[in-house]
PDB file of N, CA and C in Angstrom:
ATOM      1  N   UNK A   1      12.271 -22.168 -16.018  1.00  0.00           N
ATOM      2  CA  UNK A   1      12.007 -23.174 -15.019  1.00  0.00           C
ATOM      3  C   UNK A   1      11.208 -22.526 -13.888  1.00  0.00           C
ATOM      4  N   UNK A   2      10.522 -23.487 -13.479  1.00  0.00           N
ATOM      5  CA  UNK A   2       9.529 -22.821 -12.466  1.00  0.00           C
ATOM      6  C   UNK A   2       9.570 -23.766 -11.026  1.00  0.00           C
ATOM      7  N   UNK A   3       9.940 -23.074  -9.726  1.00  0.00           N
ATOM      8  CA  UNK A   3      10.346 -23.569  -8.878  1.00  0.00           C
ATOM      9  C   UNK A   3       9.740 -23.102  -7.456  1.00  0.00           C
ATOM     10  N   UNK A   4       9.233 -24.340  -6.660  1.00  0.00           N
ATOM     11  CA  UNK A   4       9.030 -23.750  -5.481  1.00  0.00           C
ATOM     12  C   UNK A   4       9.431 -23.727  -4.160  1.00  0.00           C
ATOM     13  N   UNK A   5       9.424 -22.814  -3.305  1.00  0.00           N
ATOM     14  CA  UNK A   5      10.523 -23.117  -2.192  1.00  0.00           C
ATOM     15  C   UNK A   5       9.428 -22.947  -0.944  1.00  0.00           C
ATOM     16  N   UNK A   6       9.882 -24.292  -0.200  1.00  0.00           N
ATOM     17  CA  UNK A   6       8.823 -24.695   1.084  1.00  0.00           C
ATOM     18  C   UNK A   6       9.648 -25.108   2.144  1.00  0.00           C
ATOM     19  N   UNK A   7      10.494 -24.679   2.349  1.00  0.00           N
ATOM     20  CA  UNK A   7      11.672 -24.128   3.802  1.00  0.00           C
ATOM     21  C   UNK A   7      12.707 -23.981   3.779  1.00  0.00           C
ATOM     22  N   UNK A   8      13.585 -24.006   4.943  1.00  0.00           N
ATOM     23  CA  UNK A   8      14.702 -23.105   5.119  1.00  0.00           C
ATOM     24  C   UNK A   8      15.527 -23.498   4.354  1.00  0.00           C
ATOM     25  N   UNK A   9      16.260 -22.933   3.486  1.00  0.00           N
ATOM     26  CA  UNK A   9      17.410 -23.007   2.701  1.00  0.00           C
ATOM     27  C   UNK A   9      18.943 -22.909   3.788  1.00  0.00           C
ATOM     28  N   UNK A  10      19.851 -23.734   3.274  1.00  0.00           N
ATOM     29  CA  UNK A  10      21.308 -23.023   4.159  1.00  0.00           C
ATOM     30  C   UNK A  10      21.462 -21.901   3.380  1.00  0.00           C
ATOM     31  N   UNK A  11      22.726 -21.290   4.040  1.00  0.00           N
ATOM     32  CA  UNK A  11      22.667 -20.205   2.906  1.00  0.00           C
ATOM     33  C   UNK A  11      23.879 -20.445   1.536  1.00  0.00           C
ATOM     34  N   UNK A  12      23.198 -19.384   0.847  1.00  0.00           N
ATOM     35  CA  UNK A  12      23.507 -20.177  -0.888  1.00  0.00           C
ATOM     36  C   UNK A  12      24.165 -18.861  -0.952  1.00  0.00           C
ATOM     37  N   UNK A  13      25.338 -18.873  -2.133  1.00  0.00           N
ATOM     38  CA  UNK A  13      26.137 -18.099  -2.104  1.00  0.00           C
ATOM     39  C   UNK A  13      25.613 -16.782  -3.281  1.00  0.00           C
ATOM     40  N   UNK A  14      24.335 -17.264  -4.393  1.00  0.00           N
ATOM     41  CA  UNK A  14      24.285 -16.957  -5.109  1.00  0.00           C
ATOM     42  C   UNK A  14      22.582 -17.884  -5.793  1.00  0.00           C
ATOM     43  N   UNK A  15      21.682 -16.582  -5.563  1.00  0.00           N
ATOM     44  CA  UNK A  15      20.782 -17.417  -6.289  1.00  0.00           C
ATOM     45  C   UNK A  15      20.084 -16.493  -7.324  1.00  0.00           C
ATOM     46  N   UNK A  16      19.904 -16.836  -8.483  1.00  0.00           N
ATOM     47  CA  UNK A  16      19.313 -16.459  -9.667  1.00  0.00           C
ATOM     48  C   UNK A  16      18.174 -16.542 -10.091  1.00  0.00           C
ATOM     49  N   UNK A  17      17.455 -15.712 -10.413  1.00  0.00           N
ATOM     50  CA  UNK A  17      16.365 -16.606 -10.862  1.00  0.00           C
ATOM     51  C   UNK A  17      15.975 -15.818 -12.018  1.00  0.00           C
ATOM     52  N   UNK A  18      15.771 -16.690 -13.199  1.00  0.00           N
ATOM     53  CA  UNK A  18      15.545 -16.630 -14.164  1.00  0.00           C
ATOM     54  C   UNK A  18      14.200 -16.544 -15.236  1.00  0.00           C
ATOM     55  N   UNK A  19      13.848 -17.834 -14.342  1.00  0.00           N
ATOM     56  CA  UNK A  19      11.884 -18.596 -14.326  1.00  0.00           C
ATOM     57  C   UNK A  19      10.800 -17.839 -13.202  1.00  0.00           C
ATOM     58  N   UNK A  20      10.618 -18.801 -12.185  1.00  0.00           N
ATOM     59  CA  UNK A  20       9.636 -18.161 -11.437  1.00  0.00           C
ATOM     60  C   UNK A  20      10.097 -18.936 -10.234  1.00  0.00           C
ATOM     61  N   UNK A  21      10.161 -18.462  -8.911  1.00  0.00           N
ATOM     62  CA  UNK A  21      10.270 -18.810  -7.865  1.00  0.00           C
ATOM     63  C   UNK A  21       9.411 -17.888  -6.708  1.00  0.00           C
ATOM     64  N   UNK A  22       8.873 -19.545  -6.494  1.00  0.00           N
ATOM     65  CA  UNK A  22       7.401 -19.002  -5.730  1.00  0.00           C
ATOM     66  C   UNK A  22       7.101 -19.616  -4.532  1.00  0.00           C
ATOM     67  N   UNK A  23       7.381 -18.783  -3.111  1.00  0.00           N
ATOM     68  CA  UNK A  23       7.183 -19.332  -1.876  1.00  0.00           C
ATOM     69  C   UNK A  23       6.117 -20.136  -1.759  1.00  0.00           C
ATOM     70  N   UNK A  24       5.978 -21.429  -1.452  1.00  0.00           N
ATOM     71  CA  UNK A  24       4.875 -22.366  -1.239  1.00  0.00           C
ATOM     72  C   UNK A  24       4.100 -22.328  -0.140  1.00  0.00           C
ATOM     73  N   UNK A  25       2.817 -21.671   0.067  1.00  0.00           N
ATOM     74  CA  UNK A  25       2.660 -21.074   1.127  1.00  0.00           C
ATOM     75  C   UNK A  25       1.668 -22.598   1.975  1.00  0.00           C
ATOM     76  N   UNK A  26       2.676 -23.286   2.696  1.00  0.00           N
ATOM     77  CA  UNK A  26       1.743 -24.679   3.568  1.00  0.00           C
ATOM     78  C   UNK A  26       2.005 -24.099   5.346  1.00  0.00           C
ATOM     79  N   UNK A  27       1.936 -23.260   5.383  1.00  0.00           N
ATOM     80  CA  UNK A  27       1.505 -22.615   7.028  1.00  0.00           C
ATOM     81  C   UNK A  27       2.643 -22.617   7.439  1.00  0.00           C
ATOM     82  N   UNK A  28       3.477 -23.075   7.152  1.00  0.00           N
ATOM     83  CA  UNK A  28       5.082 -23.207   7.549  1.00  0.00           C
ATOM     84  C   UNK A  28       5.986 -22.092   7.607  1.00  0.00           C
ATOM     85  N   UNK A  29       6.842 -21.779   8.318  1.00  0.00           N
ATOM     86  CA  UNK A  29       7.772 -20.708   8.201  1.00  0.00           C
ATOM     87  C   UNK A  29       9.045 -21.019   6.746  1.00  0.00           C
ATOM     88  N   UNK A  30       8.900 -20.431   6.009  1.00  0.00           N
ATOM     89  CA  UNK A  30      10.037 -20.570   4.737  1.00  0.00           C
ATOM     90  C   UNK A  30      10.949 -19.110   4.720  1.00  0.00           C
ATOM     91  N   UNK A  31      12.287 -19.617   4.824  1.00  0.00           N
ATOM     92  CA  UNK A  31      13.114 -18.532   4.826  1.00  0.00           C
ATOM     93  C   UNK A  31      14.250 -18.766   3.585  1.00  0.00           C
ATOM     94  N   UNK A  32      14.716 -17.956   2.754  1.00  0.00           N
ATOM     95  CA  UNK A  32      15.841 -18.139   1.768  1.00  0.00           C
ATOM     96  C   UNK A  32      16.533 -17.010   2.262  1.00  0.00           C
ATOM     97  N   UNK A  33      17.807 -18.066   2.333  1.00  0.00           N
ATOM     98  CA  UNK A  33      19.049 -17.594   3.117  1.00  0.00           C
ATOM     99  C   UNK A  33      20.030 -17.456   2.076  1.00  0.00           C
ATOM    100  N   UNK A  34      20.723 -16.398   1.560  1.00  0.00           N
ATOM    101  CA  UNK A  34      21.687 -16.335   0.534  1.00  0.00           C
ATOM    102  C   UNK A  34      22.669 -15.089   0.845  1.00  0.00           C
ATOM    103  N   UNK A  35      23.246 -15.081   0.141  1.00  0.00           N
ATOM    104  CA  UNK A  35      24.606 -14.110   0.234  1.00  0.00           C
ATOM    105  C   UNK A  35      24.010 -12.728  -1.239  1.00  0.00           C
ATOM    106  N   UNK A  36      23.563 -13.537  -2.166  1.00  0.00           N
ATOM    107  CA  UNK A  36      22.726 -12.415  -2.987  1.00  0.00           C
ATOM    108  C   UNK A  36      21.752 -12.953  -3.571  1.00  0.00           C
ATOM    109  N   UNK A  37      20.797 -12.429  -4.311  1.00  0.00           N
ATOM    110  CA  UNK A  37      19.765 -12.746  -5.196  1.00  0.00           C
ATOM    111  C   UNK A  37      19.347 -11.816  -5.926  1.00  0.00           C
ATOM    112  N   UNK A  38      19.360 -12.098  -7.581  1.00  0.00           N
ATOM    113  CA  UNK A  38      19.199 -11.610  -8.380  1.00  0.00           C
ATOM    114  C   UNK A  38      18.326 -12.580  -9.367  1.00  0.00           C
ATOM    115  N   UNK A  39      17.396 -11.963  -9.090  1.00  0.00           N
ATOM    116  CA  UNK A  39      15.995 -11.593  -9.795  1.00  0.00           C
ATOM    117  C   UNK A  39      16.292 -11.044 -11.541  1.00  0.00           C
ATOM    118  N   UNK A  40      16.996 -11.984 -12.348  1.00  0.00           N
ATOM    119  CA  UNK A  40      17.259 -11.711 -13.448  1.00  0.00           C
ATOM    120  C   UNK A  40      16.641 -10.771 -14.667  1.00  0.00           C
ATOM    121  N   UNK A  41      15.557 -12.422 -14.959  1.00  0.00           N
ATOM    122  CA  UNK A  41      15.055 -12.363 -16.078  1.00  0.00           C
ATOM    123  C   UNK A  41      13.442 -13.026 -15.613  1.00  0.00           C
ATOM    124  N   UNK A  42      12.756 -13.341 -14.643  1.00  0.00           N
ATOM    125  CA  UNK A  42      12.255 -14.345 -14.111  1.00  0.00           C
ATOM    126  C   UNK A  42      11.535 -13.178 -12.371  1.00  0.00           C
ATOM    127  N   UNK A  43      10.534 -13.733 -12.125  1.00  0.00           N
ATOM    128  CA  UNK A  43       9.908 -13.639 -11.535  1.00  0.00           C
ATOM    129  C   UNK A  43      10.273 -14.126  -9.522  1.00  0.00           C
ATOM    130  N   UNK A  44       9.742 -13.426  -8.566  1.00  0.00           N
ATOM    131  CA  UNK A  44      10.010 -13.769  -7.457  1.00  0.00           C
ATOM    132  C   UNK A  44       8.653 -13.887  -6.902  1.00  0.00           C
ATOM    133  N   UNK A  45       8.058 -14.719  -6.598  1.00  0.00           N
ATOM    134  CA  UNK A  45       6.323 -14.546  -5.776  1.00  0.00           C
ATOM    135  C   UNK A  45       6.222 -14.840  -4.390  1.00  0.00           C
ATOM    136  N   UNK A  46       6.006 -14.007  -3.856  1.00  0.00           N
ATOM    137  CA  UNK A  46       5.114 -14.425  -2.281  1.00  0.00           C
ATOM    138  C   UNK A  46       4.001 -14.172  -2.093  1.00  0.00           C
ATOM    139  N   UNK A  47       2.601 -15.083  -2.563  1.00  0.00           N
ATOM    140  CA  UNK A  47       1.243 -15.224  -2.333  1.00  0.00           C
ATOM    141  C   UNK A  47       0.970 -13.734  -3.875  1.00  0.00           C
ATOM    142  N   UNK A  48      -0.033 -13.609  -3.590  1.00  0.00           N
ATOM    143  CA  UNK A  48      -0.705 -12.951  -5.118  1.00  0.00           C
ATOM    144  C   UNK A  48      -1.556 -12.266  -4.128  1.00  0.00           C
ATOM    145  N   UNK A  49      -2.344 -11.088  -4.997  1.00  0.00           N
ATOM    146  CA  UNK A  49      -2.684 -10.136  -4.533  1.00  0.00           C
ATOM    147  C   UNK A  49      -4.653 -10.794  -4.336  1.00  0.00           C
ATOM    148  N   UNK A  50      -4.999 -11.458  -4.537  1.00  0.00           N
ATOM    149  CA  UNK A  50      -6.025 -12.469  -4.375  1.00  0.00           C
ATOM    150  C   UNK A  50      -5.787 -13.226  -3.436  1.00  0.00           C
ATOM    151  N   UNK A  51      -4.473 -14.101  -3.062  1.00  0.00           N
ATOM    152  CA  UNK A  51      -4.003 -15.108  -1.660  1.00  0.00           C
ATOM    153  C   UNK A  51      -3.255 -14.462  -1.483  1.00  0.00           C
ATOM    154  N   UNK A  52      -2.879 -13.670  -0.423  1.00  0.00           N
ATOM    155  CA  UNK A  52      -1.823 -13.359   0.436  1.00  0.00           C
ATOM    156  C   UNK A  52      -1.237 -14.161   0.950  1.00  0.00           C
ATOM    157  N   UNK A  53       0.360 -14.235   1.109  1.00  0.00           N
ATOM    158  CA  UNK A  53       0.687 -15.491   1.801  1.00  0.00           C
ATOM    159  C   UNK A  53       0.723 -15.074   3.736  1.00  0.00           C
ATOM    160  N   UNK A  54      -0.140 -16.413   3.893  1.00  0.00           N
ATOM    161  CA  UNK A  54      -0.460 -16.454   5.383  1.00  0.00           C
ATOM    162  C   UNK A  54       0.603 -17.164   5.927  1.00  0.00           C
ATOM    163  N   UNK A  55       1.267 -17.734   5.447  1.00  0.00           N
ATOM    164  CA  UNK A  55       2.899 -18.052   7.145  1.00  0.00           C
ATOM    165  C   UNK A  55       4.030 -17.204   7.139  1.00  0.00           C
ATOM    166  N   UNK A  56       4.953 -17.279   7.294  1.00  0.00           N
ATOM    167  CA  UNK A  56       6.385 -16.259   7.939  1.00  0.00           C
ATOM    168  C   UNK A  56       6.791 -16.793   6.551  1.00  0.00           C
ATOM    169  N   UNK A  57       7.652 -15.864   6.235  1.00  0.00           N
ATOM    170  CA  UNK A  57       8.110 -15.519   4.547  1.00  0.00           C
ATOM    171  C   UNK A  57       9.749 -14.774   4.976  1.00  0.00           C
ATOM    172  N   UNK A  58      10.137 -14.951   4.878  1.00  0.00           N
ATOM    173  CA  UNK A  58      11.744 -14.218   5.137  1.00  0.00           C
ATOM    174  C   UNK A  58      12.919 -14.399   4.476  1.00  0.00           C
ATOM    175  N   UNK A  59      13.384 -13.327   3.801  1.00  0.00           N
ATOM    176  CA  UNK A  59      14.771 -13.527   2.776  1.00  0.00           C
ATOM    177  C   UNK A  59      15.560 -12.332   3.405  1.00  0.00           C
ATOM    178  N   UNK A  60      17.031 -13.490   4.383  1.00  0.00           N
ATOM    179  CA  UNK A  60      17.708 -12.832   4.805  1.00  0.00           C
ATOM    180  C   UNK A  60      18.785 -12.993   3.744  1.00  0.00           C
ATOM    181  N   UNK A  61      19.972 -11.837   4.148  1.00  0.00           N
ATOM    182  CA  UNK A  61      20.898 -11.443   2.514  1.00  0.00           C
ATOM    183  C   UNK A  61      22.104 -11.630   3.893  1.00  0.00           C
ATOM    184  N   UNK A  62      23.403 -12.718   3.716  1.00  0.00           N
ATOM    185  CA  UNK A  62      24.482 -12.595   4.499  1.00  0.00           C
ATOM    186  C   UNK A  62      25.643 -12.074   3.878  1.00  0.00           C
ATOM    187  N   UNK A  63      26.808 -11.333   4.800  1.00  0.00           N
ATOM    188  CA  UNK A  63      28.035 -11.029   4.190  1.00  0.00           C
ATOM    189  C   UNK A  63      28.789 -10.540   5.188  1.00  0.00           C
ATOM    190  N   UNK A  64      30.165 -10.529   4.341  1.00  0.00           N
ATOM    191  CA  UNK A  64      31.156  -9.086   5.421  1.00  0.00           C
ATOM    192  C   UNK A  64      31.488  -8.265   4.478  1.00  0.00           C
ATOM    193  N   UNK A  65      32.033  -7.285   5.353  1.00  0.00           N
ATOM    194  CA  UNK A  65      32.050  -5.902   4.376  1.00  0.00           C
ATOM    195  C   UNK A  65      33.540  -6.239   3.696  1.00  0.00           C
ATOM    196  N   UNK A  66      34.226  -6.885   3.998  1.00  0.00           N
ATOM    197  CA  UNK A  66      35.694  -6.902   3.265  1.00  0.00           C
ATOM    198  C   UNK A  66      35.575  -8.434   2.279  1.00  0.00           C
ATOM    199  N   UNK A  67      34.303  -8.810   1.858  1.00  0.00           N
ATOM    200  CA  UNK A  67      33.736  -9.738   0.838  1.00  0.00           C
ATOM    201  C   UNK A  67      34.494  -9.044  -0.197  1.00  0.00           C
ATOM    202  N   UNK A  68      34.780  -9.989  -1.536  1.00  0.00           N
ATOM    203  CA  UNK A  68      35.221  -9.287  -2.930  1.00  0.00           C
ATOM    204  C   UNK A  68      33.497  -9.115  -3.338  1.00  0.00           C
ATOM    205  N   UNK A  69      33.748  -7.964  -4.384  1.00  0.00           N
ATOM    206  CA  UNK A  69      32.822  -7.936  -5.759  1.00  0.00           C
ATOM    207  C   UNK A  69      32.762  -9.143  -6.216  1.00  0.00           C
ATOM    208  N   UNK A  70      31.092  -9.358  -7.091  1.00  0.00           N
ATOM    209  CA  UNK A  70      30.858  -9.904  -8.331  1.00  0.00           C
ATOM    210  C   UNK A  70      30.777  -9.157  -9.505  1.00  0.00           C
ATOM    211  N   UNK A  71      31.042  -9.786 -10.587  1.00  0.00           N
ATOM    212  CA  UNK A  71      30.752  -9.324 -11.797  1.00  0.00           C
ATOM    213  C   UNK A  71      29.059  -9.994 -12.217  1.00  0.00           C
ATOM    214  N   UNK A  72      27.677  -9.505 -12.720  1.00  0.00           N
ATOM    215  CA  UNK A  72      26.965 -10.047 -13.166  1.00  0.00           C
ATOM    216  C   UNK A  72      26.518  -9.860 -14.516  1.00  0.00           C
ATOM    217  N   UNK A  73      26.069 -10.347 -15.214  1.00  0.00           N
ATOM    218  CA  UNK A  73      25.638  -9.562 -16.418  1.00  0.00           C
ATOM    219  C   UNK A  73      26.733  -9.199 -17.539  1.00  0.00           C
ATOM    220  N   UNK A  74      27.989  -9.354 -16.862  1.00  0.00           N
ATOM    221  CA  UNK A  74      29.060  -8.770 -17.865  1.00  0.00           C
ATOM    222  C   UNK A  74      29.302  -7.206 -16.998  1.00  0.00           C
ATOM    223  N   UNK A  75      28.547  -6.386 -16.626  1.00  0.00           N
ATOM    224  CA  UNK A  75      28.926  -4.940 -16.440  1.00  0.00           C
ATOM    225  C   UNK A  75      27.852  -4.279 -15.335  1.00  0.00           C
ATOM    226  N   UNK A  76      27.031  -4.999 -14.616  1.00  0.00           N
ATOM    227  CA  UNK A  76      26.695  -5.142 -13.182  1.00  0.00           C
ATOM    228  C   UNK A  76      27.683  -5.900 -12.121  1.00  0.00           C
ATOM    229  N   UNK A  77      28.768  -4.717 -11.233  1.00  0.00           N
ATOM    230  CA  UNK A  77      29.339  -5.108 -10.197  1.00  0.00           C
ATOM    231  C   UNK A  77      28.485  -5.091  -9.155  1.00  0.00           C
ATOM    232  N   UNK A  78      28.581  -6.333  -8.437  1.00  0.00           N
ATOM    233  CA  UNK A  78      28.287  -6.371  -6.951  1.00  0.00           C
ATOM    234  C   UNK A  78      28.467  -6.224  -5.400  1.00  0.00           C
ATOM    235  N   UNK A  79      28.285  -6.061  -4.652  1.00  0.00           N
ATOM    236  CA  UNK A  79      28.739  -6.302  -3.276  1.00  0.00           C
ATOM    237  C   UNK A  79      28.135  -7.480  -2.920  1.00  0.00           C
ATOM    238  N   UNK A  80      28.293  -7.342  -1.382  1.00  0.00           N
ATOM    239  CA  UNK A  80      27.455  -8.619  -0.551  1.00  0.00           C
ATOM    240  C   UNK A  80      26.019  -7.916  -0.347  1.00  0.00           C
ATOM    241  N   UNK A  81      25.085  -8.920   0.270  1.00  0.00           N
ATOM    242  CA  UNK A  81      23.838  -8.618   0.779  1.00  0.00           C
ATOM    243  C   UNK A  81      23.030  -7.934   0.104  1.00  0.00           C
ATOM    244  N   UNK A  82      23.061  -8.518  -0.908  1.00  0.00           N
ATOM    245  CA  UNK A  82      22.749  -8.025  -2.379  1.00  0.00           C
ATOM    246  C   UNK A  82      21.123  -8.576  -2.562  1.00  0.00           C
ATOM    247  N   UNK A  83      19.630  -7.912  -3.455  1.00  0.00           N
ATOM    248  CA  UNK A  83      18.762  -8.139  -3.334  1.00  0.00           C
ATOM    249  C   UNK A  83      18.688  -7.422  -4.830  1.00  0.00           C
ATOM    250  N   UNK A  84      19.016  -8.070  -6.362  1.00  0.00           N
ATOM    251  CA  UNK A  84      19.237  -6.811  -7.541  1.00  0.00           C
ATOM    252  C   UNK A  84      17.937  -7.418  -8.534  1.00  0.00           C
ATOM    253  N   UNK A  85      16.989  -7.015  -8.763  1.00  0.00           N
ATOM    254  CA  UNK A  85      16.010  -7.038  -9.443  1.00  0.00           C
ATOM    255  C   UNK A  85      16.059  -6.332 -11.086  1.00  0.00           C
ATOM    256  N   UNK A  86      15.966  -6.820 -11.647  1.00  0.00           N
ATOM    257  CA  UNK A  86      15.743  -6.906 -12.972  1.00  0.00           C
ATOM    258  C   UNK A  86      14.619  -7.381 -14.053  1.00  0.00           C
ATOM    259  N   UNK A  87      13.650  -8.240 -13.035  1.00  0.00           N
ATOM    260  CA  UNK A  87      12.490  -9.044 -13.270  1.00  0.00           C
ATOM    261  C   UNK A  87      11.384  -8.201 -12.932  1.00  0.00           C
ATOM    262  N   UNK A  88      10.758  -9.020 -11.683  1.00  0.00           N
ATOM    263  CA  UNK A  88       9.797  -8.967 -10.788  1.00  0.00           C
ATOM    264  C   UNK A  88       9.527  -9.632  -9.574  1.00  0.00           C
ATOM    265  N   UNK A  89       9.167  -8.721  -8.975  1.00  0.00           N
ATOM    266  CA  UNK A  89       9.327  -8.946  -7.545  1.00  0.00           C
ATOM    267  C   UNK A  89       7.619  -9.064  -7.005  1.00  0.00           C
ATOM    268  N   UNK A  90       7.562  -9.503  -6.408  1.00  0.00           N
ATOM    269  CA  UNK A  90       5.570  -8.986  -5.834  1.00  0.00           C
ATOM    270  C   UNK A  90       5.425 -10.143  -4.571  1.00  0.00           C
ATOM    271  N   UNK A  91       5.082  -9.195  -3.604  1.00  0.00           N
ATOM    272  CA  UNK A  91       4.971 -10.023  -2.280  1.00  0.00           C
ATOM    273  C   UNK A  91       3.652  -9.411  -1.857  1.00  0.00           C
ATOM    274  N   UNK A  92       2.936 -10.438  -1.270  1.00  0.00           N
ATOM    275  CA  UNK A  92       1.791  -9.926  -1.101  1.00  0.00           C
ATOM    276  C   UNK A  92       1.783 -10.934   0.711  1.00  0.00           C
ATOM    277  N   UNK A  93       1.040 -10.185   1.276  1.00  0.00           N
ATOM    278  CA  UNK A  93       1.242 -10.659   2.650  1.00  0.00           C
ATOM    279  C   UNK A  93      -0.109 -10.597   3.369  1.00  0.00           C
ATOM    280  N   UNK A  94      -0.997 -11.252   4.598  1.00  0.00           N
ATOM    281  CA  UNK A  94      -1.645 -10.461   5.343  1.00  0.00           C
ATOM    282  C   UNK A  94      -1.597  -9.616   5.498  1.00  0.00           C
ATOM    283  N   UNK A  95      -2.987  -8.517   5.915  1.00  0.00           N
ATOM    284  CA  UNK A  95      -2.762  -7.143   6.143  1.00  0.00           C
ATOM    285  C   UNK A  95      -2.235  -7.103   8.013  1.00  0.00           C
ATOM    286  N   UNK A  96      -1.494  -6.225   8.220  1.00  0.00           N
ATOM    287  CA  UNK A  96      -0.863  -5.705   9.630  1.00  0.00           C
ATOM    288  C   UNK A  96      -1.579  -4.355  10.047  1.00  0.00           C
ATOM    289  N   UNK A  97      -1.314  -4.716  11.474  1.00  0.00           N
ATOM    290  CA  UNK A  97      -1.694  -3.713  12.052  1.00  0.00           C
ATOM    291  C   UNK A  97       0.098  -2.461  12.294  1.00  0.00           C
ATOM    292  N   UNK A  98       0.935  -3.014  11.491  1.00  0.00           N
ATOM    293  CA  UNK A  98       2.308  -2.454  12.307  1.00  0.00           C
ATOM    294  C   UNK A  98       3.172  -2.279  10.954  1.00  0.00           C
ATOM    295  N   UNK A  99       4.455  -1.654  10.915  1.00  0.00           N
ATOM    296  CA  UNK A  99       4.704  -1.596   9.801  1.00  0.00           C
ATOM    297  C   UNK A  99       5.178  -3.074   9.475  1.00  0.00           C
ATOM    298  N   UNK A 100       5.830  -3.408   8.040  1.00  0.00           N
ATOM    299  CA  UNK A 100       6.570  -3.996   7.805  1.00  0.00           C
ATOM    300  C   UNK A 100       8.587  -3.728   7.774  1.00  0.00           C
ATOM    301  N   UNK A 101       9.445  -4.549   7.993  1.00  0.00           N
ATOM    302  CA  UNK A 101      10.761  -4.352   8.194  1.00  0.00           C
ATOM    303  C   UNK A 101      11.623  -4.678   7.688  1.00  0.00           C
ATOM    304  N   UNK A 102      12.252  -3.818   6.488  1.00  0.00           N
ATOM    305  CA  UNK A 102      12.942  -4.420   5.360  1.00  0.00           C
ATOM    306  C   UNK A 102      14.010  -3.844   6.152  1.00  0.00           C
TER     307      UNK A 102
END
């Protein structure tokens, strides 16, 4: 499945992605707000290395430290504030004059 995301999400406890999920870049600020994301089997895009995406792009990860584990996969345990790639990832952005801040 192929899916696109064009603003703020609440935050989701758990998002997967399997297909392709691809920031819709309409000048707008889009943020995905989750507790984890795992980048399965399936693709994550922000703009391509030809379009950079030109608006605010932001994936904040929420939790507390006394959160339980997940189990994923069968034998991938988790914590919170989790970002677990298994796919592909590729963010492509305007160029800066400053660093970027993961």
């Amino acid at each position: 499945m192929n899916m696109f995301l064009d603003e703020v999400t609440p935050i989701l406890n758990l998002v997967t992605v399997n297909g392709r999920l691809t920031f819709l870049d309409n000048k707008e600020p889009i943020e995905l707000k989750a507790k984890q994301v795992y980048v399965r089997a399936g693709e994550l895009l922000i703009g391509t290395e030809k379009k950079p995406f030109e608006a605010e792009a932001q994936i904040t990860l929420y939790g507390e430290r006394k959160e339980a584990t997940q189990v994923m996969d069968g034998s991938i345990e988790t914590g919170n504030k989790l970002l677990l790639n298994t796919g592909n990832i590729k963010i492509f952005g305007m160029p800066r004059d400053r660093a970027s801040r993961l």
